[in-house]
C-alpha atoms as a PDB file:
ATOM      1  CA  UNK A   1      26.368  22.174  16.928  1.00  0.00           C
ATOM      2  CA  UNK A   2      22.557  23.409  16.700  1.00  0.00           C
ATOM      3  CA  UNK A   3      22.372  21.517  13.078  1.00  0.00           C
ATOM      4  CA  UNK A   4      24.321  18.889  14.480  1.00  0.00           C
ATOM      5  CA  UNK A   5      21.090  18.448  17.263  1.00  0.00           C
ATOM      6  CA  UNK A   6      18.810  19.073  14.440  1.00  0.00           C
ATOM      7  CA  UNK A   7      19.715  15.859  12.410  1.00  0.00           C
ATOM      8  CA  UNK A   8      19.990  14.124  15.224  1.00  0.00           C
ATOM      9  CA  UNK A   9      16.508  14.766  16.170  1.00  0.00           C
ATOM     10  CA  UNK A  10      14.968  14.516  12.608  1.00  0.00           C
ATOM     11  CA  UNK A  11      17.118  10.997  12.281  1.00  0.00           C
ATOM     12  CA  UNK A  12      14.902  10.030  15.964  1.00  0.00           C
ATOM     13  CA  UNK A  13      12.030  11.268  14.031  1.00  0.00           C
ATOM     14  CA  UNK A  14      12.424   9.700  11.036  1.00  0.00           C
ATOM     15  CA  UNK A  15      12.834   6.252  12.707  1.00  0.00           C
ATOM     16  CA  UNK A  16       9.614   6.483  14.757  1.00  0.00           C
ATOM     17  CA  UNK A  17       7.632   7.604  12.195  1.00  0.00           C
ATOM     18  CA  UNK A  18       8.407   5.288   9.342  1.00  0.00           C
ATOM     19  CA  UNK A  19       8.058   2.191  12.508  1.00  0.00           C
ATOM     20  CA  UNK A  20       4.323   3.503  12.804  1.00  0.00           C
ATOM     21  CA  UNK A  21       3.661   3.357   8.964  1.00  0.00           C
ATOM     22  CA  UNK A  22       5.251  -0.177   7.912  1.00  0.00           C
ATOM     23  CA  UNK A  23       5.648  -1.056   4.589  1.00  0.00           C
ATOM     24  CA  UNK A  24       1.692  -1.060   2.548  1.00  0.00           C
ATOM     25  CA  UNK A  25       1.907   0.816   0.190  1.00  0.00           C
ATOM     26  CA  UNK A  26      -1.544   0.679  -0.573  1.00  0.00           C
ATOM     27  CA  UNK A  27      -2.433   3.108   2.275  1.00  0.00           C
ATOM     28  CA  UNK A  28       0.799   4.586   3.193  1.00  0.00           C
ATOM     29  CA  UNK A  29      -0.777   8.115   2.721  1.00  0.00           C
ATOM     30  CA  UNK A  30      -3.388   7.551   5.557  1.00  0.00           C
ATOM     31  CA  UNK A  31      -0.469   5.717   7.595  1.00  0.00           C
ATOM     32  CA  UNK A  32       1.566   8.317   7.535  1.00  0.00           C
ATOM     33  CA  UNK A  33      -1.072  11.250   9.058  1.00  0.00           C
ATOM     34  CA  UNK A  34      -2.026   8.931  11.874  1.00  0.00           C
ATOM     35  CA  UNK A  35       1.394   8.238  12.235  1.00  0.00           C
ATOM     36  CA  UNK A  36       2.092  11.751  12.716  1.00  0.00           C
ATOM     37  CA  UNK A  37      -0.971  12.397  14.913  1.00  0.00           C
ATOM     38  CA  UNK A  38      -0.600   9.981  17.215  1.00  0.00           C
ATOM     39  CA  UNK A  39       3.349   9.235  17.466  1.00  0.00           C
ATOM     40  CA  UNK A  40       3.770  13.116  18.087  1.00  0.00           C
ATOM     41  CA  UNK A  41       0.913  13.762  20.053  1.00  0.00           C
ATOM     42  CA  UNK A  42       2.408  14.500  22.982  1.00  0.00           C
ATOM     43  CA  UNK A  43       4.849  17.004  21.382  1.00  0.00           C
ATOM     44  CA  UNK A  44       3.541  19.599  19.133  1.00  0.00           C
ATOM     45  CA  UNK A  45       6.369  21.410  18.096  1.00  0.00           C
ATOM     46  CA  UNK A  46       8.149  18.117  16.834  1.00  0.00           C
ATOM     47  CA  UNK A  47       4.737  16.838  15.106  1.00  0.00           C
ATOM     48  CA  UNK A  48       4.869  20.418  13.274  1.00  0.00           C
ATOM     49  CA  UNK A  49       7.824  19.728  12.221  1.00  0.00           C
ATOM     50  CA  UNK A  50       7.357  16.064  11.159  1.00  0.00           C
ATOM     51  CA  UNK A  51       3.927  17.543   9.674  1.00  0.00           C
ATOM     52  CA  UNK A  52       5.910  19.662   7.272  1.00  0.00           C
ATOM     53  CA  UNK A  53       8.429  17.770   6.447  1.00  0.00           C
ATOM     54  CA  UNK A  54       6.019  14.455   5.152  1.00  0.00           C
ATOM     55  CA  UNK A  55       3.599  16.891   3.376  1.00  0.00           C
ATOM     56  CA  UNK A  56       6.922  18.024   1.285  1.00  0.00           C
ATOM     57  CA  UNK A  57       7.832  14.745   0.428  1.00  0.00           C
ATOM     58  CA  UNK A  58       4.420  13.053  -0.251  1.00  0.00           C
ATOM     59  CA  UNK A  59       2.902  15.626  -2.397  1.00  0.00           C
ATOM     60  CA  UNK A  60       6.358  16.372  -3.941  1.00  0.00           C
ATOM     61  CA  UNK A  61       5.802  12.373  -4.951  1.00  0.00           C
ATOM     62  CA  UNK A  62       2.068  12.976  -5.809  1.00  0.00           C
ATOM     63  CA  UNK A  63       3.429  15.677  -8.169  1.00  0.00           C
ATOM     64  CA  UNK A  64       5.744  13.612  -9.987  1.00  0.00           C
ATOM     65  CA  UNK A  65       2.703  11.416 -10.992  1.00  0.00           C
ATOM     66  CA  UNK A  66       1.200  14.551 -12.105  1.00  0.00           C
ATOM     67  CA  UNK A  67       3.292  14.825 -15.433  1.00  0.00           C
ATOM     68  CA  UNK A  68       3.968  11.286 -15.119  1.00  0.00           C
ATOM     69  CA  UNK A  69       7.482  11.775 -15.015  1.00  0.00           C
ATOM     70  CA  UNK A  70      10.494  12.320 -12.085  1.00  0.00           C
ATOM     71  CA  UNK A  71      13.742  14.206 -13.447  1.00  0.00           C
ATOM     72  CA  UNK A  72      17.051  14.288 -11.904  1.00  0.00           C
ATOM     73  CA  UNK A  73      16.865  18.365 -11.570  1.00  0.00           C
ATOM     74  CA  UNK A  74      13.607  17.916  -9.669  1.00  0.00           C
ATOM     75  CA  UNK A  75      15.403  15.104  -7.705  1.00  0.00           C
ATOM     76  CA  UNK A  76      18.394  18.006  -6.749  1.00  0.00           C
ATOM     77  CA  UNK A  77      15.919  20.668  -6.431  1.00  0.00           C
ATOM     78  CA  UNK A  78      14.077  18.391  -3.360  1.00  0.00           C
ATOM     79  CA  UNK A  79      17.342  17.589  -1.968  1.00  0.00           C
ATOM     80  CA  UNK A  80      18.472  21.631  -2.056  1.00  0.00           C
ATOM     81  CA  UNK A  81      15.469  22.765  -0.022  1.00  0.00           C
ATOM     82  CA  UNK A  82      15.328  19.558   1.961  1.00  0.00           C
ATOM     83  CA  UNK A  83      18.576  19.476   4.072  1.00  0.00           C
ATOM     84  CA  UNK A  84      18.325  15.789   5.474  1.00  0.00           C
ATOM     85  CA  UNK A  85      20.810  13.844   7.246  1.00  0.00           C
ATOM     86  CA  UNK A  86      22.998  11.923   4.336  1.00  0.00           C
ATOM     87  CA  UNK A  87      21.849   8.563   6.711  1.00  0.00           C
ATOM     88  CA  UNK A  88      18.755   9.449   6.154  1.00  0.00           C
ATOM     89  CA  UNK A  89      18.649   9.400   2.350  1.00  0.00           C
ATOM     90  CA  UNK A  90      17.567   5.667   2.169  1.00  0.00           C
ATOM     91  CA  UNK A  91      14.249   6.712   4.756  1.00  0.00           C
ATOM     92  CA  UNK A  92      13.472   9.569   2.817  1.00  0.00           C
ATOM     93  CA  UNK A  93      13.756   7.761  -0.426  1.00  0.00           C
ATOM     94  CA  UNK A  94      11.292   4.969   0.974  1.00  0.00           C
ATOM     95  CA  UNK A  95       8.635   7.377   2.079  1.00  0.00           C
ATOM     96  CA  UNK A  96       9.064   9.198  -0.956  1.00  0.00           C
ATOM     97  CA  UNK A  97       8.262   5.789  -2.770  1.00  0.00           C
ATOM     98  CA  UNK A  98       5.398   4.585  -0.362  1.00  0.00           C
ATOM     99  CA  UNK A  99       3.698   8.187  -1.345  1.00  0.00           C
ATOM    100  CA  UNK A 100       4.282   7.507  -4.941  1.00  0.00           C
ATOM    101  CA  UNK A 101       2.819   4.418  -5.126  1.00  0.00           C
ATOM    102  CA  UNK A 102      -0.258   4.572  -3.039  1.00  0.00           C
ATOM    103  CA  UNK A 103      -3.496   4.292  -4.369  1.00  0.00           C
ATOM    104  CA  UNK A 104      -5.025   7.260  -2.296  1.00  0.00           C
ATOM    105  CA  UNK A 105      -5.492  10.708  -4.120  1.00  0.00           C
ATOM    106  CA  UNK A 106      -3.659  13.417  -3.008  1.00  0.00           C
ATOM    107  CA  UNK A 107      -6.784  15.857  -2.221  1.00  0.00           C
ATOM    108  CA  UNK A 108      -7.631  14.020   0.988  1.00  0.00           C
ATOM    109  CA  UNK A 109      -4.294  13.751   2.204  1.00  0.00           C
ATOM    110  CA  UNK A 110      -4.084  17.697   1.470  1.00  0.00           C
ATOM    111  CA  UNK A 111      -7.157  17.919   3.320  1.00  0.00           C
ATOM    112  CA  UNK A 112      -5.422  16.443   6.562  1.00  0.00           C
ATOM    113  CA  UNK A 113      -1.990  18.241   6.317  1.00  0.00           C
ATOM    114  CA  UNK A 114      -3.928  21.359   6.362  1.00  0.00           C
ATOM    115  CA  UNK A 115      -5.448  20.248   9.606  1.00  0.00           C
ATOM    116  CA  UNK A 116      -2.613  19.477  10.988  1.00  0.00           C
ATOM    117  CA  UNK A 117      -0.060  21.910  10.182  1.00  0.00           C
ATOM    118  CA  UNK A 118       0.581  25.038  12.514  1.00  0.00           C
ATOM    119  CA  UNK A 119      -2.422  25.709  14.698  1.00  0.00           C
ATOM    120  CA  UNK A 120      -4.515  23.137  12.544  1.00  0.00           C
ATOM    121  CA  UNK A 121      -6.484  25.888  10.436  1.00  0.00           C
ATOM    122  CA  UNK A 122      -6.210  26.566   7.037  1.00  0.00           C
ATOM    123  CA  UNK A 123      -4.267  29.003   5.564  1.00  0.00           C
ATOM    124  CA  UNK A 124      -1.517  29.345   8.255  1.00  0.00           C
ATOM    125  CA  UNK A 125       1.846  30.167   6.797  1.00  0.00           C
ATOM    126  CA  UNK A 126       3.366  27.135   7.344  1.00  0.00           C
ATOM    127  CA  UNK A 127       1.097  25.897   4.458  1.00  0.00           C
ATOM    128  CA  UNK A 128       2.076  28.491   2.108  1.00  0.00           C
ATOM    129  CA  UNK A 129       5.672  27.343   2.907  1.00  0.00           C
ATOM    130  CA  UNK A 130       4.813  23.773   1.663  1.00  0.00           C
ATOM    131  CA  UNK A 131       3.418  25.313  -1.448  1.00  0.00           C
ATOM    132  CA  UNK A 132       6.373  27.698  -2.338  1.00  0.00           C
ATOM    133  CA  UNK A 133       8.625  24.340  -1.506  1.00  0.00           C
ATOM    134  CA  UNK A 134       6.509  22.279  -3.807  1.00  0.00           C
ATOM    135  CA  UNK A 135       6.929  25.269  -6.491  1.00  0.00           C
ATOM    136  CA  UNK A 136      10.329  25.113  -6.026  1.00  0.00           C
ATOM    137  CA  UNK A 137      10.794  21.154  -7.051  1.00  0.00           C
ATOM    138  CA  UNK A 138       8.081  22.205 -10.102  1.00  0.00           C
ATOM    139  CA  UNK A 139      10.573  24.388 -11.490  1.00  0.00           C
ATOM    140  CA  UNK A 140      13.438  22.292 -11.496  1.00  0.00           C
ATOM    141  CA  UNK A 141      13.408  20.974 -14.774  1.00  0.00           C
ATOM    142  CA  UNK A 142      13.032  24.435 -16.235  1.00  0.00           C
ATOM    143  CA  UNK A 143       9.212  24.348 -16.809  1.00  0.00           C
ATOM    144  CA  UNK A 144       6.017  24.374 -14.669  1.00  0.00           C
ATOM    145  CA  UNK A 145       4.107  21.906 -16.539  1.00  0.00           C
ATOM    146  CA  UNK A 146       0.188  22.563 -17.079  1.00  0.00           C
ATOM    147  CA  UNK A 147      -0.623  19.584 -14.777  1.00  0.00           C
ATOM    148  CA  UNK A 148       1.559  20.680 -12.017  1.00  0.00           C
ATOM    149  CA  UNK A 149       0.194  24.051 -12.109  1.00  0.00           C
ATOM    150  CA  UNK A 150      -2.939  23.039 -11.844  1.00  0.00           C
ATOM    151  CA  UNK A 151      -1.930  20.431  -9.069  1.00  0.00           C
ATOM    152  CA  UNK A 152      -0.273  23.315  -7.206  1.00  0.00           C
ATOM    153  CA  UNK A 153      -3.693  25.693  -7.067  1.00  0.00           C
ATOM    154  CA  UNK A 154      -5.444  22.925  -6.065  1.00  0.00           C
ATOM    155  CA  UNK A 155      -3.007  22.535  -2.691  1.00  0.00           C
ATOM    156  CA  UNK A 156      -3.207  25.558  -2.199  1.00  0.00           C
ATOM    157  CA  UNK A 157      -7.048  25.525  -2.701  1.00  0.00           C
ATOM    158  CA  UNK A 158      -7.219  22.943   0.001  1.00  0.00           C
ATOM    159  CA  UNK A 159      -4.717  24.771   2.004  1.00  0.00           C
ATOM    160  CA  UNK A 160      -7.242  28.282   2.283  1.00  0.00           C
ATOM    161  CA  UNK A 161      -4.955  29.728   0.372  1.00  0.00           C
ATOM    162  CA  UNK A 162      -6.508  32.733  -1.287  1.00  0.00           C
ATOM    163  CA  UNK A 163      -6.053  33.459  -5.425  1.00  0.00           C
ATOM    164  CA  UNK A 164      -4.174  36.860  -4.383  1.00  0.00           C
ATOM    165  CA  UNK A 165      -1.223  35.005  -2.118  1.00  0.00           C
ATOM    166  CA  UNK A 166      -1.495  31.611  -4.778  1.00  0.00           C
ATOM    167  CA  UNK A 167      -0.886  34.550  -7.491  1.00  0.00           C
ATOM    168  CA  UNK A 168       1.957  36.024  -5.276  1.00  0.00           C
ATOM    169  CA  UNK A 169       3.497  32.736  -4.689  1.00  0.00           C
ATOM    170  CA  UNK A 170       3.051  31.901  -8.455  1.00  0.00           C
ATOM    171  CA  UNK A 171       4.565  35.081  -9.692  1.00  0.00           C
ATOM    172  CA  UNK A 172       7.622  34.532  -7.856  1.00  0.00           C
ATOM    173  CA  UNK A 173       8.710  31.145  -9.629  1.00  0.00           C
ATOM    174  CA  UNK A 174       6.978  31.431 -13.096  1.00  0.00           C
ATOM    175  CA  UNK A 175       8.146  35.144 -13.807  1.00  0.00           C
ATOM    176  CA  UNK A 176      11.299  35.796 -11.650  1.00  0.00           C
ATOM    177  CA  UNK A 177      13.864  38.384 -12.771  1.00  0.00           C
ATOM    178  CA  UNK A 178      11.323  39.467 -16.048  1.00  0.00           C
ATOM    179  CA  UNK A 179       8.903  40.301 -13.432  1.00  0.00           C
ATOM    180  CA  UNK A 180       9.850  42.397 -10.286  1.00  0.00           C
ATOM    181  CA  UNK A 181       6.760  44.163 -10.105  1.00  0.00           C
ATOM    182  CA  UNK A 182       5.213  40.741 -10.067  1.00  0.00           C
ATOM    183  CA  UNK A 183       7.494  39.336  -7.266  1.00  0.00           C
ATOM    184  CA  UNK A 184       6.076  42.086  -5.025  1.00  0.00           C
ATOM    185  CA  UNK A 185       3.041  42.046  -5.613  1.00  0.00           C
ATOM    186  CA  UNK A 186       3.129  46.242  -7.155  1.00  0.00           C
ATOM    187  CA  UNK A 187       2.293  47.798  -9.753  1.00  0.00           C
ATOM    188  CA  UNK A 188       4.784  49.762 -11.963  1.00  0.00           C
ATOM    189  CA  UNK A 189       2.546  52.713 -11.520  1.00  0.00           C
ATOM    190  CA  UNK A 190       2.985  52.821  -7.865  1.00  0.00           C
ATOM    191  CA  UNK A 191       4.919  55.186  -6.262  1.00  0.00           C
ATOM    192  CA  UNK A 192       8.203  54.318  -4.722  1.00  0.00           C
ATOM    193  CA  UNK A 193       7.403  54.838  -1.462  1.00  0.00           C
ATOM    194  CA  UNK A 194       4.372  52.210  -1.634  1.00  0.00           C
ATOM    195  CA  UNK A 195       6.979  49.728  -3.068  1.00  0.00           C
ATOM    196  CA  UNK A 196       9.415  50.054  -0.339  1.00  0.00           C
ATOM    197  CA  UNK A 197       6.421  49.817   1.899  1.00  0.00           C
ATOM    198  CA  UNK A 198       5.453  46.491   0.127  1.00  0.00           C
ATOM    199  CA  UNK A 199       9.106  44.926  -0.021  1.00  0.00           C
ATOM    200  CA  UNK A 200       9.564  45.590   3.677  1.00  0.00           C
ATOM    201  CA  UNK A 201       6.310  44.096   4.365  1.00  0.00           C
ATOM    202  CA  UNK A 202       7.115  40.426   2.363  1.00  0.00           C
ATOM    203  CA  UNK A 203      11.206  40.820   3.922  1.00  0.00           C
ATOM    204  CA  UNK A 204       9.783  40.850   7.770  1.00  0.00           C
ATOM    205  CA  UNK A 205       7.103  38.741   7.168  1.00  0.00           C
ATOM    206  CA  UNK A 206       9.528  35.414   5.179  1.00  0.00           C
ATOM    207  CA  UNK A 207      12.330  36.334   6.932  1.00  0.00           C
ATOM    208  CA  UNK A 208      14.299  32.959   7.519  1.00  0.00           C
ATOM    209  CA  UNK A 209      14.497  33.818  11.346  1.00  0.00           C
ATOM    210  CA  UNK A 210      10.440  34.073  11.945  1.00  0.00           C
ATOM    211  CA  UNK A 211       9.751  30.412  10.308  1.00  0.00           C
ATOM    212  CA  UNK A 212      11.434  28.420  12.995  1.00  0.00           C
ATOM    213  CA  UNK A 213       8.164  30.196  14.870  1.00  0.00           C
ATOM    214  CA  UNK A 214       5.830  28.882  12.530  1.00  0.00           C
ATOM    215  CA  UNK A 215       6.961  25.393  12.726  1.00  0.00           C
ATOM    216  CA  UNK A 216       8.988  25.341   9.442  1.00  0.00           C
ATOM    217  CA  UNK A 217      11.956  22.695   9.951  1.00  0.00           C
ATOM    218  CA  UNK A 218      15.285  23.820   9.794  1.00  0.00           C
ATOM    219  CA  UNK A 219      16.045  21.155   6.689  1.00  0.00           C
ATOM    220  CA  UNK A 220      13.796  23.456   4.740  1.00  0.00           C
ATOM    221  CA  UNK A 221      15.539  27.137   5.631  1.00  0.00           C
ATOM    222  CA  UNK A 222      17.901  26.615   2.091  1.00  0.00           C
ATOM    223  CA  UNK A 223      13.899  27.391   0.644  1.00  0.00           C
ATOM    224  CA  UNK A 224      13.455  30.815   2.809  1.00  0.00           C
ATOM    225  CA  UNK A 225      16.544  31.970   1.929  1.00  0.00           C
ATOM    226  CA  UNK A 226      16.078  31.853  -1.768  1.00  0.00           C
ATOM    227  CA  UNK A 227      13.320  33.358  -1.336  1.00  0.00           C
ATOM    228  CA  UNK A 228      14.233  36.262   0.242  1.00  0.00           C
ATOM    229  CA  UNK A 229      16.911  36.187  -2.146  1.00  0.00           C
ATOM    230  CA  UNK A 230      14.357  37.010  -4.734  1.00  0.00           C
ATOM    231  CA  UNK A 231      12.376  39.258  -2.948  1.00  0.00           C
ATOM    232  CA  UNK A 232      15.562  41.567  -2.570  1.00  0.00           C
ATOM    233  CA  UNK A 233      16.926  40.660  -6.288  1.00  0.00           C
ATOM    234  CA  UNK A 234      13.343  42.370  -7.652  1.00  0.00           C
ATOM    235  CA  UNK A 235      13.289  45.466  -5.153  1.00  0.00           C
ATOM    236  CA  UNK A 236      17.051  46.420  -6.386  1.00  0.00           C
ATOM    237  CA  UNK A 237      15.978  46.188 -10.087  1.00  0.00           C
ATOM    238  CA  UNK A 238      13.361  48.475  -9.372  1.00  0.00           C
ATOM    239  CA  UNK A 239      15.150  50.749  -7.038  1.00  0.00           C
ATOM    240  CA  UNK A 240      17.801  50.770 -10.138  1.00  0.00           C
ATOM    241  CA  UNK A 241      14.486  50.872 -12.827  1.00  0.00           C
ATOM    242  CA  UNK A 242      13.418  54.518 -10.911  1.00  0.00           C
ATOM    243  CA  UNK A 243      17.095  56.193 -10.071  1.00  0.00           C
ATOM    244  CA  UNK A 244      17.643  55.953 -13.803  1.00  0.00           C
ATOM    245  CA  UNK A 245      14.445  57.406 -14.744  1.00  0.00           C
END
């Protein structure tokens, strides 16, 4: 029933917001933030929400242009951590496109997002959220190309985003399961009690039930969860790493 209410809402959403923007292409990037800013104004939770879930899909198209090619895994991989109406497929697909093709670079763009997402200061977690999400579609095809690296710092340059949570974030999706240490941000010559320390720290702090608080949508959850998924995947191999030792 709740995620019944939820796509119902995002479908309302959707509709208003791609009514505001029209179809030029040209400027759809600038459409869309006034679009959100003004549509929404009156309710910020929703325009949170609707902030979120454009900066995903714009600068998940921006991206694409970055290697200058879209694959079908980092198609599925938007779709996984992007749980959208199935009505809604042909909207998102447009808005996708409209980002794509617009002449507008996605540094400004960036610049507004990060104004407008969560209290409207940089570095607020919801912005760290759109950078893990935009790792995530990175990733997809098996390889985090030079230019989408280097696409991704800048975000999260834009986004206040300092170099030791970029590195965190980074970490996580480049090095995975050869990397534990790395996931958690600890050293192997910590002591165990610093590392359980650590790992309770990241599991309170991206627990899926705190970023409903922070204005993440629920479409986007499917992203939290694997991520805590790898959060507790790197503590066990290290718990196992020290009993055996």
């Amino acid at each position: 029933m709740i995620f019944d209410f939820a796509c119902e809402q995002i479908a309302s959403f959707w509709d208003k917001l791609l009514g505001a923007i029209g179809d030029a292409a040209g400027n759809a990037l600038s459409s869309m933030v006034e679009a959100v800013r003004t549509v929404f104004e009156g309710d910020p939770e929703t325009r949170r929400r609707v902030s979120f879930s454009v900066a995903i899909i714009a600068l998940s198209a921006k991206m694409a242009k970055a290697d200058g090619i879209v694959t079908n895994a980092e198609v599925d991989a938007f779709r996984s951590i992007f749980d959208f109406p199935p009505e809604e497929a042909k909207n998102v697909a447009r808005l996708y496109n409209l980002a794509r093709q617009d002449v507008a670079g996605y540094e400004a763009y960036a610049e507004k997002i990060a104004k407008m997402c969560g209290s409207g200061t940089k570095g607020c977690p919801v912005l760290e959220d759109i950078v893990d999400g935009l790792f995530h579609i990175a990733k997809a095809d098996g390889l985090i190309h030079e230019k989408e690296l280097a696409f991704l710092a800048r975000i999260a340059d834009i986004f206040g985003l300092d170099e030791d949570r970029f590195e965190l974030v980074s970490r996580r999706h480049l090095h995975g399961e050869r990397d534990p240490y790395g996931v958690l941000g600890v050293s192997p010559s910590d002591d165990f009690a610093t590392i359980r320390k650590r790992y309770r720290a990241l599991a309170s702090e991206h627990h899926p039930d705190r970023l409903h608080a922070r204005g993440v949508p629920v479409e986007f959850h499917a992203a939290a969860h694997q991520r805590m998924a790898t959060f507790n995947a790197a503590y066990a191999a290290i718990e196992k790493e020290r009993r055996a030792a």
